[in-house]
PDB file of N, CA and C in Angstrom:
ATOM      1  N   UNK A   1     -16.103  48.072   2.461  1.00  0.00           N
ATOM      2  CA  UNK A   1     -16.365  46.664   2.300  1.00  0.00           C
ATOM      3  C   UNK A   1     -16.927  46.114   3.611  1.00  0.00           C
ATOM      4  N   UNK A   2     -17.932  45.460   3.477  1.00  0.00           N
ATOM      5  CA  UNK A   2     -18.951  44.727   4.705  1.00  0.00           C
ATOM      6  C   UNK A   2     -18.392  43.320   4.982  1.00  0.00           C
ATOM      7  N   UNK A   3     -17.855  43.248   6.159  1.00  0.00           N
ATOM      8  CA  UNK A   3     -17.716  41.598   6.466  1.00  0.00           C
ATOM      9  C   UNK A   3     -18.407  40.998   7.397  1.00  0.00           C
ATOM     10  N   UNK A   4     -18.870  39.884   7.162  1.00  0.00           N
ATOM     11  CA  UNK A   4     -19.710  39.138   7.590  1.00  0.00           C
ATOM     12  C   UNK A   4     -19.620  38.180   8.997  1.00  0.00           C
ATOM     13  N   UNK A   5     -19.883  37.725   9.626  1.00  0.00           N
ATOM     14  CA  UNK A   5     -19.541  36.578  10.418  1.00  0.00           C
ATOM     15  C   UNK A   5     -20.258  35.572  10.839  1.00  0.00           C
ATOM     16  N   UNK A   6     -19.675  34.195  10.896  1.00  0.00           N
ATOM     17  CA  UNK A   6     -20.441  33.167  11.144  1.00  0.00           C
ATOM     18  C   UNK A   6     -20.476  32.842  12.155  1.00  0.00           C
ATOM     19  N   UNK A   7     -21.800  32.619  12.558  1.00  0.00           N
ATOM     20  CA  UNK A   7     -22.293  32.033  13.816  1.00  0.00           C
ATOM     21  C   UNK A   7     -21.770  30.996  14.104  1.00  0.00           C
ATOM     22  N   UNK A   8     -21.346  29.835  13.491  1.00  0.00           N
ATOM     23  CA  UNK A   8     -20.787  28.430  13.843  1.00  0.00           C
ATOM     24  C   UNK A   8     -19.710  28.613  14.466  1.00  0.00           C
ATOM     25  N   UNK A   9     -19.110  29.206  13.547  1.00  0.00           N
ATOM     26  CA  UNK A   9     -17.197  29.131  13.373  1.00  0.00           C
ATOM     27  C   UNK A   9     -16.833  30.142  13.912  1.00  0.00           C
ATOM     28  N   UNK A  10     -17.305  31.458  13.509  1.00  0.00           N
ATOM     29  CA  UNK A  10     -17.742  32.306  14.217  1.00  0.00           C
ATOM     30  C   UNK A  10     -15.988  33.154  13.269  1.00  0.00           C
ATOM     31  N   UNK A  11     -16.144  32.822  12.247  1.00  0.00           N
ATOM     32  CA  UNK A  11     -15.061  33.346  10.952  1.00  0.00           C
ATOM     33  C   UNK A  11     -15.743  34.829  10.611  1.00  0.00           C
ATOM     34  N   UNK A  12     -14.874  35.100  10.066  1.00  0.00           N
ATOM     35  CA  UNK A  12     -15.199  36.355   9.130  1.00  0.00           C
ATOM     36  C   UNK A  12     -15.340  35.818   7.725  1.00  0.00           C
ATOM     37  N   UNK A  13     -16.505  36.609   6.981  1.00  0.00           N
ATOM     38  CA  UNK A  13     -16.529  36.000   5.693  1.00  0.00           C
ATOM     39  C   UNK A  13     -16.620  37.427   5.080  1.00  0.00           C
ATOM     40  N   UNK A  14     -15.994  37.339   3.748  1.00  0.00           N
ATOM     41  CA  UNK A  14     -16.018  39.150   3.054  1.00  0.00           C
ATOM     42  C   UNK A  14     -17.325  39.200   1.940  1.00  0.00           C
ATOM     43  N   UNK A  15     -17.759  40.247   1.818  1.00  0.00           N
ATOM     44  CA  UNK A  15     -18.511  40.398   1.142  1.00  0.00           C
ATOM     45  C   UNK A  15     -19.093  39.938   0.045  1.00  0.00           C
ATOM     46  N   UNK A  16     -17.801  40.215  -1.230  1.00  0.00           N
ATOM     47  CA  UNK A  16     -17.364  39.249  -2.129  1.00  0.00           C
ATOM     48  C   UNK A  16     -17.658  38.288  -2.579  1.00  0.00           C
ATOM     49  N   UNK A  17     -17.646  36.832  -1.504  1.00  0.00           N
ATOM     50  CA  UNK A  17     -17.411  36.021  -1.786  1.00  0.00           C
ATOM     51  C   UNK A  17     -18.866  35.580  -1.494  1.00  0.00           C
ATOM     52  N   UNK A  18     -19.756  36.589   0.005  1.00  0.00           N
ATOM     53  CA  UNK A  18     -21.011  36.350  -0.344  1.00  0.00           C
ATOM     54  C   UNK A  18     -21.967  36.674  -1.761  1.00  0.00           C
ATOM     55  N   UNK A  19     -21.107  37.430  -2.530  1.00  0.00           N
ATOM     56  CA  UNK A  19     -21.966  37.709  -3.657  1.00  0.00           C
ATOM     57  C   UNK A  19     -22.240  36.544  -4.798  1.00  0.00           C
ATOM     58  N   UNK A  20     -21.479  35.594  -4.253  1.00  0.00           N
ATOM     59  CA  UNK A  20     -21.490  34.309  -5.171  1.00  0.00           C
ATOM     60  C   UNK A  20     -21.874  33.392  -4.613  1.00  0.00           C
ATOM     61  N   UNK A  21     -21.870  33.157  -3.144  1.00  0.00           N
ATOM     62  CA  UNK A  21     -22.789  32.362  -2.506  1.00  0.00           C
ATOM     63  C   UNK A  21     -22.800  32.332  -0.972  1.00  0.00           C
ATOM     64  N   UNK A  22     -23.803  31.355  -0.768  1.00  0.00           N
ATOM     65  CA  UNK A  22     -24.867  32.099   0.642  1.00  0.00           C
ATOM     66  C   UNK A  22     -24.044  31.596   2.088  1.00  0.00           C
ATOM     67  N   UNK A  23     -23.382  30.455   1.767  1.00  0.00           N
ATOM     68  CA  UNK A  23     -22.936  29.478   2.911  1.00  0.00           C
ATOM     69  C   UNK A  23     -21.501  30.268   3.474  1.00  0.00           C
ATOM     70  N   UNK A  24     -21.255  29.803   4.523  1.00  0.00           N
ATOM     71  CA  UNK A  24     -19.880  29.757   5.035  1.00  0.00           C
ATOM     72  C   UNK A  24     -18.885  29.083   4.301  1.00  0.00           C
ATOM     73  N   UNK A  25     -17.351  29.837   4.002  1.00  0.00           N
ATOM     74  CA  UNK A  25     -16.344  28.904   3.333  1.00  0.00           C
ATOM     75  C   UNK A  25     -15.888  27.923   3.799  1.00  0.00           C
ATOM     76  N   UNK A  26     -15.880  28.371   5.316  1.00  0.00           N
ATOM     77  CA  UNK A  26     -15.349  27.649   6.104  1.00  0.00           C
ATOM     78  C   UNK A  26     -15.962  26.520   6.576  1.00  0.00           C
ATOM     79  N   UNK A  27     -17.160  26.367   6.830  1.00  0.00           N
ATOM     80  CA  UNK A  27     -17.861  25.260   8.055  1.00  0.00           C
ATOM     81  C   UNK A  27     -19.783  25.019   7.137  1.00  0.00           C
ATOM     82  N   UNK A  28     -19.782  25.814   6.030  1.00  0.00           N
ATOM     83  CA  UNK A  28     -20.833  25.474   5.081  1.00  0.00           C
ATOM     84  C   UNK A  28     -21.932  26.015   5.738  1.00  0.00           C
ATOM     85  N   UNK A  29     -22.529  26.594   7.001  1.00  0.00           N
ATOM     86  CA  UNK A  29     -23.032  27.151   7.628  1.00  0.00           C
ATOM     87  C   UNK A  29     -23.822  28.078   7.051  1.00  0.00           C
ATOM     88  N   UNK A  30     -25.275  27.995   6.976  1.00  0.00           N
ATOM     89  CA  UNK A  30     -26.003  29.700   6.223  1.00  0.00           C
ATOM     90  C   UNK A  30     -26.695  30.709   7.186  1.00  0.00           C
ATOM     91  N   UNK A  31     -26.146  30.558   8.454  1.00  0.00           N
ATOM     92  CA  UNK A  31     -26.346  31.830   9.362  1.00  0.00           C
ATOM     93  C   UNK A  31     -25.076  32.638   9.493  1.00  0.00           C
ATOM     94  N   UNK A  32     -25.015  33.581   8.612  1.00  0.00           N
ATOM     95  CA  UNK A  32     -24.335  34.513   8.617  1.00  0.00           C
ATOM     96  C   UNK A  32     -24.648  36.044   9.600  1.00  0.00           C
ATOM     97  N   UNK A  33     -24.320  37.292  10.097  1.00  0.00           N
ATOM     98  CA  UNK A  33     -24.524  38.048  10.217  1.00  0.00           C
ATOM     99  C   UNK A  33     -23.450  39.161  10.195  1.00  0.00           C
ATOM    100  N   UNK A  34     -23.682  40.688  10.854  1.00  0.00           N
ATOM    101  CA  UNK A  34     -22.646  41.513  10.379  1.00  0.00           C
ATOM    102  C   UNK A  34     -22.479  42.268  12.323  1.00  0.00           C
ATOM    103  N   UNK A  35     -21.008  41.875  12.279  1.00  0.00           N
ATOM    104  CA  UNK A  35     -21.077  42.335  13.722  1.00  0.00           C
ATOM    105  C   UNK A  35     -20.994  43.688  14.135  1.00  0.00           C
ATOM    106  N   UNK A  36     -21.955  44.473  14.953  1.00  0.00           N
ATOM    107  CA  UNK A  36     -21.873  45.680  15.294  1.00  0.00           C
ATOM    108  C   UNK A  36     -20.677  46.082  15.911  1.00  0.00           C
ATOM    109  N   UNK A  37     -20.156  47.086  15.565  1.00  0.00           N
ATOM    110  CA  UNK A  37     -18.674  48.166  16.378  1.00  0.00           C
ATOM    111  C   UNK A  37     -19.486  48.527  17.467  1.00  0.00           C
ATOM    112  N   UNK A  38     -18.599  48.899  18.415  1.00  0.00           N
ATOM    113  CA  UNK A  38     -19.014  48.616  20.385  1.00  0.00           C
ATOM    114  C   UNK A  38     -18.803  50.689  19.834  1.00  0.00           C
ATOM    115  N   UNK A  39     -19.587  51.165  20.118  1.00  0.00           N
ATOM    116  CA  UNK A  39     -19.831  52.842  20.819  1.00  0.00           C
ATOM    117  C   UNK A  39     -18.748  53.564  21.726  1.00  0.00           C
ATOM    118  N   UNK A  40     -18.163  54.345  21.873  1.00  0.00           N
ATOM    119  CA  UNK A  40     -17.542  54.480  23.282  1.00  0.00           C
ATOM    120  C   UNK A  40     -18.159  55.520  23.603  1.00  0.00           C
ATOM    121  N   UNK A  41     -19.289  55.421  25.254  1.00  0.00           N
ATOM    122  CA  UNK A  41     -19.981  56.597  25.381  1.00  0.00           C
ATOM    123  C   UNK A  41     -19.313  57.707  26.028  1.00  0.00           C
ATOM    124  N   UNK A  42     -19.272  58.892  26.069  1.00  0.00           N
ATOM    125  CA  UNK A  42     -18.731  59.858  26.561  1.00  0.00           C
ATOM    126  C   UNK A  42     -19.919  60.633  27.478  1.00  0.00           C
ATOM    127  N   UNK A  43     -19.385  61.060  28.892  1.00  0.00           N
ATOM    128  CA  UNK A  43     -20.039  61.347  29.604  1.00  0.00           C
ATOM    129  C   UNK A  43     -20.338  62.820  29.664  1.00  0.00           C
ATOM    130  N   UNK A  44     -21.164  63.865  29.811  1.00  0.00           N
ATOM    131  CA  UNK A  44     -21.482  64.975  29.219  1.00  0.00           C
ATOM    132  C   UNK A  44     -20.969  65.728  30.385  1.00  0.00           C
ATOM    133  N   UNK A  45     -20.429  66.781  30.219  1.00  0.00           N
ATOM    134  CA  UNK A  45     -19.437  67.607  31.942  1.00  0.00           C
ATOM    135  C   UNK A  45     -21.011  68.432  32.343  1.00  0.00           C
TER     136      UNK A  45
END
């Protein structure tokens, strides 16, 4: 499951609930995006 987040509020919004509509639940907002997981680099011996 993909969750979303708002730029305003800066909430999590679930997938779901984008499938029924475009805005934020929270703050009505339609810049949504999907936040990237941080890498942990490992250094090569």
């Amino acid at each position: 499951m993909t969750e979303y987040k708002c730029f305003e509020c800066d909430k999590v919004v679930s997938e779901d609930y984008l499938r029924k509509k475009i805005r934020c639940p929270y703050c009505g907002s339609k810049m949504l995006f999907k936040p990237r997981s941080t890498l942990a680099k490992v250094k090569a011996i």
